[in-house]
N, C-alpha and C. Protein backbone atom coordinates (compact mmCIF):
# COMPACT_ATOMS: atom_id res chain seq x y z
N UNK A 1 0.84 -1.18 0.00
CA UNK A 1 0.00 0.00 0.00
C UNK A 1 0.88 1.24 0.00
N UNK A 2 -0.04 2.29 -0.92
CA UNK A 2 1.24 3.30 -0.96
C UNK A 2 -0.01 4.56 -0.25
N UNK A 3 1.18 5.98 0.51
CA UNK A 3 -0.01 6.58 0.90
C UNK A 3 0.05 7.59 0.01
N UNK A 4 -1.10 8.46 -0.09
CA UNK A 4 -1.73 9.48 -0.60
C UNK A 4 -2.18 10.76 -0.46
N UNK A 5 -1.68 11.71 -0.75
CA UNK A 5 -2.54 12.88 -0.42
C UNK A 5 -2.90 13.67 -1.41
N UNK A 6 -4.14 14.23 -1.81
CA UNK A 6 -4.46 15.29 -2.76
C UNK A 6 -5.91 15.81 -2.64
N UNK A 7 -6.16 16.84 -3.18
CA UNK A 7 -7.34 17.61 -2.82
C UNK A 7 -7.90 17.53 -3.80
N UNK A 8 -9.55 16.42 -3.67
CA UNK A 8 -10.91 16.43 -4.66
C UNK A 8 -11.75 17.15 -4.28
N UNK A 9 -12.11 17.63 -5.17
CA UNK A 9 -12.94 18.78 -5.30
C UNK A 9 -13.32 19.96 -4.13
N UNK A 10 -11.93 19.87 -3.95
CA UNK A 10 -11.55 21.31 -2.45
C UNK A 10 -11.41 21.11 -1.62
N UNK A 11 -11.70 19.60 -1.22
CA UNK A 11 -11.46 18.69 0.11
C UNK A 11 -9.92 17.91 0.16
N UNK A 12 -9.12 18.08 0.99
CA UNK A 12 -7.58 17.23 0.76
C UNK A 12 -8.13 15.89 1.21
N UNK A 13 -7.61 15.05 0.98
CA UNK A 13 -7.71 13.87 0.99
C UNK A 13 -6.57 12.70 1.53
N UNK A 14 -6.43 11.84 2.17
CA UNK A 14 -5.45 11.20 2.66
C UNK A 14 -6.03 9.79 2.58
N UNK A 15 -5.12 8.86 1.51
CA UNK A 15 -6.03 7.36 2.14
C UNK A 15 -4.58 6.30 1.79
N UNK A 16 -4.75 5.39 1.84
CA UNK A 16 -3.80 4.47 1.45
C UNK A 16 -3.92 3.32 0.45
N UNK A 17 -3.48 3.54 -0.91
CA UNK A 17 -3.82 2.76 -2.26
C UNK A 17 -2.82 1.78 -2.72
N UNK A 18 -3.50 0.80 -3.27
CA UNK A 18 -2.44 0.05 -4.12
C UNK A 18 -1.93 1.05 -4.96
N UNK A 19 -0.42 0.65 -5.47
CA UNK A 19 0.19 1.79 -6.41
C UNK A 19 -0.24 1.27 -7.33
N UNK A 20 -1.52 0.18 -8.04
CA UNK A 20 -1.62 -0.45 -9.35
C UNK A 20 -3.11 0.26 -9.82
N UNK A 21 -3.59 1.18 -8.45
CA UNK A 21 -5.31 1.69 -8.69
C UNK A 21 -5.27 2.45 -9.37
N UNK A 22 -6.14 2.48 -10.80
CA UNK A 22 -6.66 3.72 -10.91
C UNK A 22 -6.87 4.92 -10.61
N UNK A 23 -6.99 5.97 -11.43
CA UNK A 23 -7.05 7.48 -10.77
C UNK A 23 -9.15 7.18 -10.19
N UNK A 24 -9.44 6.61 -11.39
CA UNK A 24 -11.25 6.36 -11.73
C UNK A 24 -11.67 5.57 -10.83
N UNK A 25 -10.71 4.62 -10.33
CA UNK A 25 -11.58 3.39 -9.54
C UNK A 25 -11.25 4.06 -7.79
N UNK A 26 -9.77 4.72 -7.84
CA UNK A 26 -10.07 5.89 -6.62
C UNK A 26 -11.17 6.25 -6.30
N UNK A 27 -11.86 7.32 -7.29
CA UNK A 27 -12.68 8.32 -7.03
C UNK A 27 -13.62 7.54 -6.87
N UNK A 28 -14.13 6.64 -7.95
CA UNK A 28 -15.63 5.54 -7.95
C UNK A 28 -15.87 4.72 -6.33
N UNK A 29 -14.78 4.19 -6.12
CA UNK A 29 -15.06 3.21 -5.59
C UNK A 29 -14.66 3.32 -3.97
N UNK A 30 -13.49 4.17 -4.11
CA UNK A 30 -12.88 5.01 -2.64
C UNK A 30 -13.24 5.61 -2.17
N UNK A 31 -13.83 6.93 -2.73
CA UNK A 31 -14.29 8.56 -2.47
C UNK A 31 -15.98 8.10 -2.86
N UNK A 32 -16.41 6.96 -3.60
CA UNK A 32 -18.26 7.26 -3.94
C UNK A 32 -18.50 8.33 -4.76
N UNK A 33 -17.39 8.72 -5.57
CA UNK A 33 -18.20 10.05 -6.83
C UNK A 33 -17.91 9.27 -7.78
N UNK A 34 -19.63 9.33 -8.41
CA UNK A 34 -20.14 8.64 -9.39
C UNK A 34 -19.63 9.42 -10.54
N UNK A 35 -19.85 10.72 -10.68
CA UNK A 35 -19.58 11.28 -11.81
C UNK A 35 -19.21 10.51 -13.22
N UNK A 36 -17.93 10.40 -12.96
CA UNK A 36 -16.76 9.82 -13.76
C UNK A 36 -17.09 8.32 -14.13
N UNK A 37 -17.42 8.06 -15.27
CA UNK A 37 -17.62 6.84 -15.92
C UNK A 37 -16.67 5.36 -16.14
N UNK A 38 -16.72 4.43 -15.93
CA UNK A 38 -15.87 4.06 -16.67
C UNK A 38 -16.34 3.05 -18.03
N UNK A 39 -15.69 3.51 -18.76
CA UNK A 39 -16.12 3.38 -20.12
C UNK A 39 -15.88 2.77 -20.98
N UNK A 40 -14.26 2.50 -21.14
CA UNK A 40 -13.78 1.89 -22.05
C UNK A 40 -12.05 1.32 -21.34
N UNK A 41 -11.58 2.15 -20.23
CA UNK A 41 -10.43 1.62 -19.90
C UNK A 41 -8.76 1.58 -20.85
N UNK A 42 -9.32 2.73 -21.85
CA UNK A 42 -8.03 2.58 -23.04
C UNK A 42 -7.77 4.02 -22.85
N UNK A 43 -8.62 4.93 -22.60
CA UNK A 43 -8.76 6.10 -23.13
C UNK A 43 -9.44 7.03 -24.64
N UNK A 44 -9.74 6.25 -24.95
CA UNK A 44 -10.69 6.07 -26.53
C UNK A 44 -12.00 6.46 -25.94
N UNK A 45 -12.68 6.54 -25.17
CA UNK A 45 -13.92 7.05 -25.00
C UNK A 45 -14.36 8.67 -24.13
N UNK A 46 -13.51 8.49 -22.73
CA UNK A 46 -13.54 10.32 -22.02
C UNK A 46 -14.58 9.61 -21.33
N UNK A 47 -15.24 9.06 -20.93
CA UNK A 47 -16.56 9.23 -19.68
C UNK A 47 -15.75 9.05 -18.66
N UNK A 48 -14.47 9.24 -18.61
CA UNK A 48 -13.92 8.99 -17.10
C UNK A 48 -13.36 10.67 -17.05
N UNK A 49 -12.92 11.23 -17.87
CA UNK A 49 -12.74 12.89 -17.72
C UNK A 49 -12.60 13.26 -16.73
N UNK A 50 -11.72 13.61 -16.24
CA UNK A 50 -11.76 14.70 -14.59
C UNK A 50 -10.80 15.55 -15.02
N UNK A 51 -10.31 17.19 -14.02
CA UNK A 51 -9.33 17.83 -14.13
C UNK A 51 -8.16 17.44 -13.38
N UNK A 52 -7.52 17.43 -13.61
CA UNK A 52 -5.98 16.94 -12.62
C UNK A 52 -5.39 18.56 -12.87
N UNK A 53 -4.89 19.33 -11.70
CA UNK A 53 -4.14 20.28 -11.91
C UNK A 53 -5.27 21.20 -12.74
N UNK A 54 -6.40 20.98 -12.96
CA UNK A 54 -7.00 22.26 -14.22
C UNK A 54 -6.74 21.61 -15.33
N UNK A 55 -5.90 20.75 -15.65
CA UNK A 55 -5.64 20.44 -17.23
C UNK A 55 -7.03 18.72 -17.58
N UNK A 56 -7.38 18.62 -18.69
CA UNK A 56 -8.07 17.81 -18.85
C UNK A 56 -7.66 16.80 -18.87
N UNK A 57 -7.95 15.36 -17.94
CA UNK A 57 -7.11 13.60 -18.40
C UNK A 57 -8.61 13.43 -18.23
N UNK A 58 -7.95 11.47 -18.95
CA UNK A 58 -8.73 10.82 -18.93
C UNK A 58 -8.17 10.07 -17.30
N UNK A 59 -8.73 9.67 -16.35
CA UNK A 59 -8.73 9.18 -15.18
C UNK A 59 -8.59 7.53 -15.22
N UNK A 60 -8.82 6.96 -16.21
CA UNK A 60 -8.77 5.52 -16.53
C UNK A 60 -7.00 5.43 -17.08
N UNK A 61 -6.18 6.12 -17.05
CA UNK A 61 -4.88 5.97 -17.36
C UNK A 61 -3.77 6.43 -16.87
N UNK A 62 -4.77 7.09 -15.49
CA UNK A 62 -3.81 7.92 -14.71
C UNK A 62 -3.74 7.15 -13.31
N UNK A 63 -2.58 6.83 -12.47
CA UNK A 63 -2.69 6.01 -11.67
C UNK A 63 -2.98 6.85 -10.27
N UNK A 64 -3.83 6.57 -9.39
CA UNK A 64 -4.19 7.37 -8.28
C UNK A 64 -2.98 7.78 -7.69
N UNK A 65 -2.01 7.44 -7.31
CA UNK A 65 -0.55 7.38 -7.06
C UNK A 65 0.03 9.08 -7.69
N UNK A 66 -0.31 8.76 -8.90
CA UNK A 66 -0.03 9.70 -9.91
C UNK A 66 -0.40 11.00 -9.58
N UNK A 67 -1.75 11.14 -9.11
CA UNK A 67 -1.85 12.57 -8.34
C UNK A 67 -1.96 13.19 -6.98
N UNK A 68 -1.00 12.05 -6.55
CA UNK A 68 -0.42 12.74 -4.70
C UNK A 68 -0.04 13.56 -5.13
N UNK A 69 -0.57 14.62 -4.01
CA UNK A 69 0.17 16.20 -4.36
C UNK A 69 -0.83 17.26 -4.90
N UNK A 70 -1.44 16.36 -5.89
CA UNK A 70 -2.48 16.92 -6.47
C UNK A 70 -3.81 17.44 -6.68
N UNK A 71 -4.47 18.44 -7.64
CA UNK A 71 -5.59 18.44 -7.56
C UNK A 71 -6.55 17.69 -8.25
N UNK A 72 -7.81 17.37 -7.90
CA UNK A 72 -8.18 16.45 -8.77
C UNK A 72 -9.99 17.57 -9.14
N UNK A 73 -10.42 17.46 -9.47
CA UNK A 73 -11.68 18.27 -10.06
C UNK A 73 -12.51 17.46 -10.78
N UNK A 74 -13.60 16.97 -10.55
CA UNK A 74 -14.96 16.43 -11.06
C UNK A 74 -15.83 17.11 -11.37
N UNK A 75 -16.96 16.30 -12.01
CA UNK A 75 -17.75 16.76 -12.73
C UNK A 75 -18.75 17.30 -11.29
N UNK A 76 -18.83 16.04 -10.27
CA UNK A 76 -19.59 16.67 -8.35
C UNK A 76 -18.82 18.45 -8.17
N UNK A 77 -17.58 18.21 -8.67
CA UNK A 77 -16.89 19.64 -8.14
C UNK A 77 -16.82 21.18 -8.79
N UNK A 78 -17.95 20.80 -10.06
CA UNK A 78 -18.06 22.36 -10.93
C UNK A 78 -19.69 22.93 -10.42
N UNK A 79 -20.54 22.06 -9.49
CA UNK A 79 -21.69 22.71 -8.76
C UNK A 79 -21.22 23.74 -8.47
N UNK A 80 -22.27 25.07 -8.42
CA UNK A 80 -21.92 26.11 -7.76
C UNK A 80 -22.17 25.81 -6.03
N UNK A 81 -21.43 26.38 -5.13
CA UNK A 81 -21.24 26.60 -3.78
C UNK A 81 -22.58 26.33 -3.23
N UNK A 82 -24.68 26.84 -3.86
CA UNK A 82 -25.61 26.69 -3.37
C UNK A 82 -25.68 25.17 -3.44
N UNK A 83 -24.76 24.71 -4.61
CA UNK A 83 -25.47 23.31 -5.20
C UNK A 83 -26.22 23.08 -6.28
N UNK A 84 -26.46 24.58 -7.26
CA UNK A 84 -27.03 24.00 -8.45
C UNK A 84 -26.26 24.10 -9.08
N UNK A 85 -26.52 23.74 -10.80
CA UNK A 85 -25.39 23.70 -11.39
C UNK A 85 -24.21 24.71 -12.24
N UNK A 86 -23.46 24.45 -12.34
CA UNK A 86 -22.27 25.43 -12.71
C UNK A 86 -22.63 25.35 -14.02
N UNK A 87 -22.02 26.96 -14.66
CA UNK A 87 -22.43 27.34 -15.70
C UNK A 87 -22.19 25.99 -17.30
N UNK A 88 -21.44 25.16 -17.27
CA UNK A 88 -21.32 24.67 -18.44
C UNK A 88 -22.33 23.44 -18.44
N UNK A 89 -22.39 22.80 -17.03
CA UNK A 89 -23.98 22.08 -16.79
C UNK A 89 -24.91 22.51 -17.00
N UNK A 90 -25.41 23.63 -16.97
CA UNK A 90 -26.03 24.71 -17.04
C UNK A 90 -26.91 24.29 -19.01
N UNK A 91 -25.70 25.06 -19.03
CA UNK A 91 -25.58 25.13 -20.65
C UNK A 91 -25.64 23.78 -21.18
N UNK A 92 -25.06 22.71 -20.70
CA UNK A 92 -25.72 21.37 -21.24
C UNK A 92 -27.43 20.91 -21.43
N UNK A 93 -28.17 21.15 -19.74
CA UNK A 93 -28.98 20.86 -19.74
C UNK A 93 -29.76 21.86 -20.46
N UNK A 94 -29.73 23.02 -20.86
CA UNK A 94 -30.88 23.98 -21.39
C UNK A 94 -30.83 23.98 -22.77
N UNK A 95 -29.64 23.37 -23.68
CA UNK A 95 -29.23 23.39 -25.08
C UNK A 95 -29.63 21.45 -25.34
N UNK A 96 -29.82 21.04 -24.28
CA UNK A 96 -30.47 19.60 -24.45
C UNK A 96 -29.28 18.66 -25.11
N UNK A 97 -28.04 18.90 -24.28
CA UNK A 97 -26.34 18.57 -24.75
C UNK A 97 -26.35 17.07 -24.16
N UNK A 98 -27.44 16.46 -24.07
CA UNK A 98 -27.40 15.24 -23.51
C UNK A 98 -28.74 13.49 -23.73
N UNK A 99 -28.16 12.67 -23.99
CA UNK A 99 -29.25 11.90 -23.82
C UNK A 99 -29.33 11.52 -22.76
N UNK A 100 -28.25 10.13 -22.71
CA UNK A 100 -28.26 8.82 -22.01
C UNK A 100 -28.12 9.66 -21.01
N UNK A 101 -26.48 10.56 -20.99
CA UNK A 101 -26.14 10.70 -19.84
C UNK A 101 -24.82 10.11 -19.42
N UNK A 102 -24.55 8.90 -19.64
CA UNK A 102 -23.58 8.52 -19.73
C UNK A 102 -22.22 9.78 -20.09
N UNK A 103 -21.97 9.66 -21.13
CA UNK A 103 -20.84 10.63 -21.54
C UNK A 103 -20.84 12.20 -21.11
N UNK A 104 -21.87 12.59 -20.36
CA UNK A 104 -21.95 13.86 -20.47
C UNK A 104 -20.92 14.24 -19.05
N UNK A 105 -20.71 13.84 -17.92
CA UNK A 105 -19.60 14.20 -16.89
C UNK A 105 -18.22 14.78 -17.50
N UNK A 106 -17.80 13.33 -18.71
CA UNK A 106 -16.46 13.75 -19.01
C UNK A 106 -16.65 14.88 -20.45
N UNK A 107 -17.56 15.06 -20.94
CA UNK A 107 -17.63 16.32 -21.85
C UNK A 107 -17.75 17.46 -20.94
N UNK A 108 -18.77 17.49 -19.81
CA UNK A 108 -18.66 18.39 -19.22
C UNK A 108 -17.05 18.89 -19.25
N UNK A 109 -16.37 17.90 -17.99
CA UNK A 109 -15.32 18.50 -17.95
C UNK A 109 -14.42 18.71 -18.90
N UNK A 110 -14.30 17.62 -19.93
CA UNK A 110 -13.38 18.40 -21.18
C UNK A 110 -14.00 20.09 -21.66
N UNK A 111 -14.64 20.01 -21.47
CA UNK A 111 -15.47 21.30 -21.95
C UNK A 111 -15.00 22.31 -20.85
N UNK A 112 -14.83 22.18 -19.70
CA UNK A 112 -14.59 22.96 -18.39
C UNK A 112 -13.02 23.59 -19.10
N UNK A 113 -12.38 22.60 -19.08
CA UNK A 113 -10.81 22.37 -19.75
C UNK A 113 -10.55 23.41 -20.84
N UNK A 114 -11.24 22.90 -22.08
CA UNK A 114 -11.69 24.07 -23.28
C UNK A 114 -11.89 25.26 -22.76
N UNK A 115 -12.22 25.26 -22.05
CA UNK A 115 -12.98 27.01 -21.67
C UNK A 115 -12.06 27.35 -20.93
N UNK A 116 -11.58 27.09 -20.14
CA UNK A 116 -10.44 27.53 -18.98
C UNK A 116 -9.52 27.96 -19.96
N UNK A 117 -8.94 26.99 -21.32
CA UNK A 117 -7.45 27.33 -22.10
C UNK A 117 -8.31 28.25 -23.14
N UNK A 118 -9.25 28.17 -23.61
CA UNK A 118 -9.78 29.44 -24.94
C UNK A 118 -11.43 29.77 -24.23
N UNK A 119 -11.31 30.78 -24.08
CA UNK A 119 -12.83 31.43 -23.57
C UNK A 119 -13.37 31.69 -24.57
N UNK A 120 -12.90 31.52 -25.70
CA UNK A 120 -14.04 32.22 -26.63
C UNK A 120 -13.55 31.31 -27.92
N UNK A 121 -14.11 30.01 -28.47
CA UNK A 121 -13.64 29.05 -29.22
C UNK A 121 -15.05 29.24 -30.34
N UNK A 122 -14.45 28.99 -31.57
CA UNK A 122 -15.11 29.00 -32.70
C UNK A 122 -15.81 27.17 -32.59
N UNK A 123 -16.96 26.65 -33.41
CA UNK A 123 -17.24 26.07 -33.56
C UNK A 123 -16.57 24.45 -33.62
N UNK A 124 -15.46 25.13 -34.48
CA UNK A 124 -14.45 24.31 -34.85
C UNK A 124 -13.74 23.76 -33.98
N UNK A 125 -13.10 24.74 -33.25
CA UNK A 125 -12.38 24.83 -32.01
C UNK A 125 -13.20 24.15 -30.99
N UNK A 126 -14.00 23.91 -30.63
CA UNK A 126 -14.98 22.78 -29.76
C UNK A 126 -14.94 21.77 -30.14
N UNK A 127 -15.38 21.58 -31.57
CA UNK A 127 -15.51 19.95 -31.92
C UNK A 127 -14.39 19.55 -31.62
N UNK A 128 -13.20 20.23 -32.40
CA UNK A 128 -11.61 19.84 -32.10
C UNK A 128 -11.28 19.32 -30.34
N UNK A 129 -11.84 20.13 -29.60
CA UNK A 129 -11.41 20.11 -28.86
C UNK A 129 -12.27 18.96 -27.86
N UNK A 130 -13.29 18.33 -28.00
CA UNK A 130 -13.97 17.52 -27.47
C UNK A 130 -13.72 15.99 -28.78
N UNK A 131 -12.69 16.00 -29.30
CA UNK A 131 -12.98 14.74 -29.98
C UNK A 131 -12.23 13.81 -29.46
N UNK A 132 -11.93 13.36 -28.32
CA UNK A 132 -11.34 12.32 -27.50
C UNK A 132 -12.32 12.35 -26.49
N UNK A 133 -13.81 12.61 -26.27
CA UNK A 133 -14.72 12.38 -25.49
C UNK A 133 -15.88 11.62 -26.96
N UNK A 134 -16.14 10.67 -26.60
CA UNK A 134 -17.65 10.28 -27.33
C UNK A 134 -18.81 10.05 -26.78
N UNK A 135 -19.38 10.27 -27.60
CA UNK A 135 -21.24 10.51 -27.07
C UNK A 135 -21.80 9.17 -28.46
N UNK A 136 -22.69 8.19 -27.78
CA UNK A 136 -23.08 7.47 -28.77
C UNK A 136 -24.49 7.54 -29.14
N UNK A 137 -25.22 8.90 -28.35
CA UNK A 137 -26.37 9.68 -28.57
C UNK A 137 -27.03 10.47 -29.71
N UNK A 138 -26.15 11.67 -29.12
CA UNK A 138 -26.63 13.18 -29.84
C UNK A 138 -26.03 13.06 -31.07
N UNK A 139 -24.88 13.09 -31.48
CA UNK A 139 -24.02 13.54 -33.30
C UNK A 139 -24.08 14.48 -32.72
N UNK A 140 -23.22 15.14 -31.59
CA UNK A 140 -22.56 16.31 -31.35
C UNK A 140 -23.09 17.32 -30.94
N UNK A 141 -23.89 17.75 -31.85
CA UNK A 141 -24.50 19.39 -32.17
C UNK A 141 -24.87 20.05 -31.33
N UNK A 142 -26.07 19.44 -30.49
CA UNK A 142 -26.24 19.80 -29.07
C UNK A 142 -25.03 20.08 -27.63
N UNK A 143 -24.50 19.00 -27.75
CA UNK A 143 -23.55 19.49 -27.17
C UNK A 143 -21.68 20.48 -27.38
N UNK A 144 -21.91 20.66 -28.49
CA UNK A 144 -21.33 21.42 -29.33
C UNK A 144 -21.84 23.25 -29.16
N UNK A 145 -23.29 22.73 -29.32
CA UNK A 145 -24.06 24.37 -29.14
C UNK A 145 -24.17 24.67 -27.39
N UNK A 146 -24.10 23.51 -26.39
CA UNK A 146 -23.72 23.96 -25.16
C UNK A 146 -22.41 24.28 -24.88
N UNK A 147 -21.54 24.05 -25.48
CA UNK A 147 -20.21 24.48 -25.20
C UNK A 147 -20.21 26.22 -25.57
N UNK A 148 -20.20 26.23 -26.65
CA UNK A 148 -20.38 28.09 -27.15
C UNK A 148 -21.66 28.26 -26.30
N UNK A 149 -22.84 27.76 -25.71
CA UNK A 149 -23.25 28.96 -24.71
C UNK A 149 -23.21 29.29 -23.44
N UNK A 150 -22.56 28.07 -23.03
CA UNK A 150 -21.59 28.60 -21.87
C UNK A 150 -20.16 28.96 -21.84
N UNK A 151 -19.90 29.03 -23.36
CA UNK A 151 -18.79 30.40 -23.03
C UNK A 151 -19.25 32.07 -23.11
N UNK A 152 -20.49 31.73 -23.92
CA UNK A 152 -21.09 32.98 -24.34
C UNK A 152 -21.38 33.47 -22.83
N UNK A 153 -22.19 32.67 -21.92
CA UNK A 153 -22.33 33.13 -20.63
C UNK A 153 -21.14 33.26 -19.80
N UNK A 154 -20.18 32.94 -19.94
CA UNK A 154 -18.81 32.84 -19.14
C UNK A 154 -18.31 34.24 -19.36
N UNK A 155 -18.50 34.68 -20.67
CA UNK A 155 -17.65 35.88 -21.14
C UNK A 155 -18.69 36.98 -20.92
N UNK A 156 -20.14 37.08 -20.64
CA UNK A 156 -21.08 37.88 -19.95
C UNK A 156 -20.50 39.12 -18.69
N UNK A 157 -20.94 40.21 -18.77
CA UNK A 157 -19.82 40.70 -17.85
C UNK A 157 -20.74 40.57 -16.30
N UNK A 158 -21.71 39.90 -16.10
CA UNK A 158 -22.27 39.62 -15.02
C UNK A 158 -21.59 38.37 -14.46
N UNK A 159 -20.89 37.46 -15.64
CA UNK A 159 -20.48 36.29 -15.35
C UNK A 159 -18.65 36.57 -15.00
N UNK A 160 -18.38 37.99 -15.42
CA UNK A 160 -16.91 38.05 -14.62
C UNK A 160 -16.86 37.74 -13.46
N UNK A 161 -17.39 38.28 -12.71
CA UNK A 161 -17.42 38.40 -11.04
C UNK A 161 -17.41 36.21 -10.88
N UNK A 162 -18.49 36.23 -11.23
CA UNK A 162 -18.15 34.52 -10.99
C UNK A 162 -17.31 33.79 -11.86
N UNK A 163 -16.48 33.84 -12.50
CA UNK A 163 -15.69 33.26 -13.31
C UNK A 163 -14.12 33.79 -12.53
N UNK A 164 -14.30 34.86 -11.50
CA UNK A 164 -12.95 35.37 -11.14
C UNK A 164 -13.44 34.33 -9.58
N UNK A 165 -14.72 34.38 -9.13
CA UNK A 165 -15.09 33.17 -7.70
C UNK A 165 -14.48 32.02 -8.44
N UNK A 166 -15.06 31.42 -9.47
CA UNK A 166 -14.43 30.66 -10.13
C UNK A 166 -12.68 29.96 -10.44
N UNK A 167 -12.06 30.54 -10.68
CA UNK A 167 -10.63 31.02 -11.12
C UNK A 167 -10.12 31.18 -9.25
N UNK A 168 -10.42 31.77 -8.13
CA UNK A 168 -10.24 31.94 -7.02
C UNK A 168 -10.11 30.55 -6.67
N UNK A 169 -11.02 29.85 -6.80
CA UNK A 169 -11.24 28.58 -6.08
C UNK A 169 -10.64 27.32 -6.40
N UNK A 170 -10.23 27.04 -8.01
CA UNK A 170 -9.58 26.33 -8.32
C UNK A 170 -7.94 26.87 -8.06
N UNK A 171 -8.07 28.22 -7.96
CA UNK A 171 -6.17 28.36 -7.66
C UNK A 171 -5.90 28.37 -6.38
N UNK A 172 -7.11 28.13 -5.59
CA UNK A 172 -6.99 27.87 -4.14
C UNK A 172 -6.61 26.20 -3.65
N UNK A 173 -7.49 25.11 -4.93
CA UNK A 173 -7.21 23.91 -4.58
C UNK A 173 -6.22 23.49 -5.26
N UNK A 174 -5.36 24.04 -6.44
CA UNK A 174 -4.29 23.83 -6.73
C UNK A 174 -3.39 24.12 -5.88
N UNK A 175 -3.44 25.20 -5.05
CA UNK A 175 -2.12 25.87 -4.43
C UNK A 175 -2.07 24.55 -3.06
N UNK A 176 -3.49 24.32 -2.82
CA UNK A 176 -3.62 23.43 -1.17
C UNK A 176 -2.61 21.91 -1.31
């Protein structure tokens, strides 16, 4: 057993893992956040998606081990502070960016990812940037058109103030 420390979703964390676990079967099966899918186990699919550090992985290839030290960010961890949902959930559910359900955690967060590195992405620039997440639902579009409108709302100047709460809080659980 190897030990562990890192902070999910703003909470530090301490447990003691095989060094052979998963980042996914951590969170699933250790911590109880469903979020994160597991899907395919290669990395070819994204329903396991989480942020490590702010940057986008797939969690099925990353070894829990791998992010002692670290931050880890879920799809449970982009709720806003009341508990409803954060703006790119938001924008999923009202642009109808979803069937099953299944795939939508790790688009979320690839999408979180996208938006954090380009706030303001052309069409193109989305698809591009979500094509290591699959959806065996929609054909995209929908969730394609939730991505541009929650950047459209991100870049809102009502939505500065929370996008800087935003930006506060993740450089708070990176720094922890």
């Amino acid at each position: 057993m190897t030990d562990i420390k890192l902070t999910v979703n703003g909470t530090i964390r301490s447990d003691q893992v095989e060094p052979r676990l998963l980042l996914i079967h951590y969170l699933r099966d250790t911590l109880g956040l469903r979020a994160a899918n597991v899907g395919c186990d290669t990395t070819s699919c994204g329903a396991c998606t989480v942020l490590l550090d702010g940057e986008s992985v797939k969690s099925c290839t990353v070894l829990a081990v791998q992010a002692n030290g670290r931050s880890v960010t879920t799809a449970e961890g982009v709720v806003r502070p009341d508990g409803t949902l954060g703006v790119v959930q938001q924008a999923f559910h009202v642009n109808h960016g979803l069937q099953c359900g299944f795939c939508t955690p790790g688009m979320v967060m690839a999408a979180t990812s996208l938006l954090a590195e380009n706030p303001h992405p052309t069409e193109r620039e989305v698809r591009e940037g979500l094509e290591g997440n699959f959806c065996r639902c929609t054909g995209y579009h929908n969730i394609v058109r939730a991505v541009l409108d929650a950047a459209d709302k991100l870049s809102a100047p009502v939505a500065d103030e929370v996008a800087d709460e935003v930006a506060d809080e993740v450089a708070d659980e990176v720094s922890a």
